[in-house]
C-alpha atoms as a PDB file:
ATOM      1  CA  UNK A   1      -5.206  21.778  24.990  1.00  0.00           C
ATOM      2  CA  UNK A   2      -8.738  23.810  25.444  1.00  0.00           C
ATOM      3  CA  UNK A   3      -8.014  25.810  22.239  1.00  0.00           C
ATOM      4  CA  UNK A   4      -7.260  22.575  20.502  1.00  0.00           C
ATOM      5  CA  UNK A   5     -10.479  20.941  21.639  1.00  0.00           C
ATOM      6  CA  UNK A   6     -12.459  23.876  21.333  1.00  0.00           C
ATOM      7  CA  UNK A   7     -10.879  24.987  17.372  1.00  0.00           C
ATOM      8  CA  UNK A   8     -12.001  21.086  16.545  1.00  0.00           C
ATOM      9  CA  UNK A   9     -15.484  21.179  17.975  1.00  0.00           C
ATOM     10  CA  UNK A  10     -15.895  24.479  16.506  1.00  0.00           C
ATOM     11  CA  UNK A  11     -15.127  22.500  13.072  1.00  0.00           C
ATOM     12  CA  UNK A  12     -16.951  19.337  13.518  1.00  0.00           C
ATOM     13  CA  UNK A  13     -20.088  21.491  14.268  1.00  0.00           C
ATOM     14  CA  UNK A  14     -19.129  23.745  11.015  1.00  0.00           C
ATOM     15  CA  UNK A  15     -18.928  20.612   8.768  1.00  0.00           C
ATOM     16  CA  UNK A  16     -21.627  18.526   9.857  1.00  0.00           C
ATOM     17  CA  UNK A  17     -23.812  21.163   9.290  1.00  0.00           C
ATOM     18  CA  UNK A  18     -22.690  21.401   6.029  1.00  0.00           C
ATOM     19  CA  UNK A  19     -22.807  17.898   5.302  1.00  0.00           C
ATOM     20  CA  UNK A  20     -26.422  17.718   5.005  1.00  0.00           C
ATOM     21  CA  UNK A  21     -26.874  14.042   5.216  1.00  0.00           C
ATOM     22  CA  UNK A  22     -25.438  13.040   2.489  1.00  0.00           C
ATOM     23  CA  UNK A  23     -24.149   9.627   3.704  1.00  0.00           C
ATOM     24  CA  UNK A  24     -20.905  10.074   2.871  1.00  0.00           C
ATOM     25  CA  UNK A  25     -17.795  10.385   4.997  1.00  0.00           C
ATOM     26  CA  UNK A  26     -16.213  13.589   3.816  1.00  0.00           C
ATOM     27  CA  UNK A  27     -17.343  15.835   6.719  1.00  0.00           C
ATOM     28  CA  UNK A  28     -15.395  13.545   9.450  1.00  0.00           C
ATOM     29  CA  UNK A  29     -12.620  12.430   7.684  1.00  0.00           C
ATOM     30  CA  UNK A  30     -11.710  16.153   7.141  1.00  0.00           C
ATOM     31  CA  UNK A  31     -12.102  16.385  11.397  1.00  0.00           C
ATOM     32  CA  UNK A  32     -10.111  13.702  11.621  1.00  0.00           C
ATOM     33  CA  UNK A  33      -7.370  14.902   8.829  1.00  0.00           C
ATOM     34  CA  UNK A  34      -7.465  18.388  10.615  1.00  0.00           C
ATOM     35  CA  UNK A  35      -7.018  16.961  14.145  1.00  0.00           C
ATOM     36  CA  UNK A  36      -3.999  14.432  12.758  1.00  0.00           C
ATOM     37  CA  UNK A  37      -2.067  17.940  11.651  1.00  0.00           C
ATOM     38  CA  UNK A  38      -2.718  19.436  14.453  1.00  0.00           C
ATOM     39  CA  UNK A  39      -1.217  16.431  16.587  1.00  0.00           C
ATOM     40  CA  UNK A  40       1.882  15.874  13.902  1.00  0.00           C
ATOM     41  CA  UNK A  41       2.736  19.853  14.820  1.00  0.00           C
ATOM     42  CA  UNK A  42       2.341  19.017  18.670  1.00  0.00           C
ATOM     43  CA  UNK A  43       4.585  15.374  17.845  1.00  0.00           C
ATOM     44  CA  UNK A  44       7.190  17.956  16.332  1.00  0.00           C
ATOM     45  CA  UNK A  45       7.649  19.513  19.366  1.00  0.00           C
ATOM     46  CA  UNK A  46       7.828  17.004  21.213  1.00  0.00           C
ATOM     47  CA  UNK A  47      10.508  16.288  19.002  1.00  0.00           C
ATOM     48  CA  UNK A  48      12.045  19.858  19.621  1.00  0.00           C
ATOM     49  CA  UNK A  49      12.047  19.186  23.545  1.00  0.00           C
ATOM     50  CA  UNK A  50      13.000  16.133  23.628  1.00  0.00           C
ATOM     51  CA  UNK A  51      16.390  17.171  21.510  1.00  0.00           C
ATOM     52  CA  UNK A  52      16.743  19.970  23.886  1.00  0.00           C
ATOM     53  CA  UNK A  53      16.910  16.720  26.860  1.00  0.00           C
ATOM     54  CA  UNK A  54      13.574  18.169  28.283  1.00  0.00           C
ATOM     55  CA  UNK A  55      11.776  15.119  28.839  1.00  0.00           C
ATOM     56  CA  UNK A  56       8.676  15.754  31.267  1.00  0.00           C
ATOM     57  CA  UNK A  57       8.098  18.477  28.155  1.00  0.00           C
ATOM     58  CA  UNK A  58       8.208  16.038  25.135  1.00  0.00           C
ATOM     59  CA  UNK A  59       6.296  13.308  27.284  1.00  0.00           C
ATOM     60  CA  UNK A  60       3.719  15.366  27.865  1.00  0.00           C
ATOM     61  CA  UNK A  61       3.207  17.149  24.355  1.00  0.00           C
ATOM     62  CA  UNK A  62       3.136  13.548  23.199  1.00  0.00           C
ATOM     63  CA  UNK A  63       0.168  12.585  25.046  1.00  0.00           C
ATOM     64  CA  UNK A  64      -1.762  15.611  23.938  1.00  0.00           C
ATOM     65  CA  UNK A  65      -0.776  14.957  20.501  1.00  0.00           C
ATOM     66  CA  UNK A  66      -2.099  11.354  21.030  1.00  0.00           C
ATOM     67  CA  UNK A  67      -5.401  13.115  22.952  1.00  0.00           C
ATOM     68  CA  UNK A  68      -5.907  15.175  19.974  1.00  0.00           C
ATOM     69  CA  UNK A  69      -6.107  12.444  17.672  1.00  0.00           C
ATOM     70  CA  UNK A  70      -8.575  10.743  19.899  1.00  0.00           C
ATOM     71  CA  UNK A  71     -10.823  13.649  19.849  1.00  0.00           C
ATOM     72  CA  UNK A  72     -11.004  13.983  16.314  1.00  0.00           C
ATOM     73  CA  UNK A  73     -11.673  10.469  15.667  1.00  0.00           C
ATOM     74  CA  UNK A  74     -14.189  10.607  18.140  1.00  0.00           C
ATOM     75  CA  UNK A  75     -15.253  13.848  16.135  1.00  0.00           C
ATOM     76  CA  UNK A  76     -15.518  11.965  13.061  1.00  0.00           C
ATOM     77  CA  UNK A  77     -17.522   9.021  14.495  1.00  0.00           C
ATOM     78  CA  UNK A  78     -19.960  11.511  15.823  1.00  0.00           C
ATOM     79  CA  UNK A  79     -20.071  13.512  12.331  1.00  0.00           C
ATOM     80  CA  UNK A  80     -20.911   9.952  10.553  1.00  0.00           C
ATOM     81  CA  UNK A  81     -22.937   8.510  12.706  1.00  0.00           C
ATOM     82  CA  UNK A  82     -24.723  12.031  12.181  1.00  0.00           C
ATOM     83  CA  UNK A  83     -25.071  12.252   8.612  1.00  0.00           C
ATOM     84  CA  UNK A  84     -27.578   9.462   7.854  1.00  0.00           C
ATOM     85  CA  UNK A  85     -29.359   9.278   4.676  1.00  0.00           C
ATOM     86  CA  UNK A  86     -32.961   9.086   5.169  1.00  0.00           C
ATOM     87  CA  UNK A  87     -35.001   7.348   2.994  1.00  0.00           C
ATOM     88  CA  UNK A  88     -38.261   9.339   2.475  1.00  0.00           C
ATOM     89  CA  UNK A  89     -40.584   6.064   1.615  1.00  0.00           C
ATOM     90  CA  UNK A  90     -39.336   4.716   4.894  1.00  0.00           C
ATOM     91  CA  UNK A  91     -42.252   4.382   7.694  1.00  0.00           C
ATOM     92  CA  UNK A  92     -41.155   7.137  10.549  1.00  0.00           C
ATOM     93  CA  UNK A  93     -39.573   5.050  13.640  1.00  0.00           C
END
């Protein structure tokens, strides 16, 4: 669960600093798309245990699946909220 959190903060960081304020949502949605595969794998197996009858096992790879997709959406709300275009005849705040 660490690795997972720590591979998609790792990435978030990598692609908003790429992003560049652009005010588009590229940079998140591709947190978000990367944390979704990452939580379909984990869903499949879940899948795998819970075939096997191991439930406790598929119950809890569920909720990390369902925990990673939280974290990257909260990952790509960050990233967006991050990348705001700033207007250069705007008075400073």
């Amino acid at each position: 669960m660490k690795t997972i959190q720590t591979l998609l903060a790792v990435a978030s960081l990598s692609l908003l600093a790429a992003c560049g304020g652009q005010g588009d949502d590229a940079a998140g949605d591709a947190v978000a798309d990367q944390a979704d595969a990452q939580a379909d794998m984990i869903d499949q197996q879940a899948d795998v245990a819970d075939a096997a009858g191991d439930e406790a096992t598929a119950e809890s790879l569920e909720a990390q699946a369902d925990a990673t997709r939280a974290a990257g959406e909260a990952q790509e709300e960050a990233i967006d909220a991050a990348d705001v275009v700033v207007d250069p005849a705007a008075p400073p705040q």
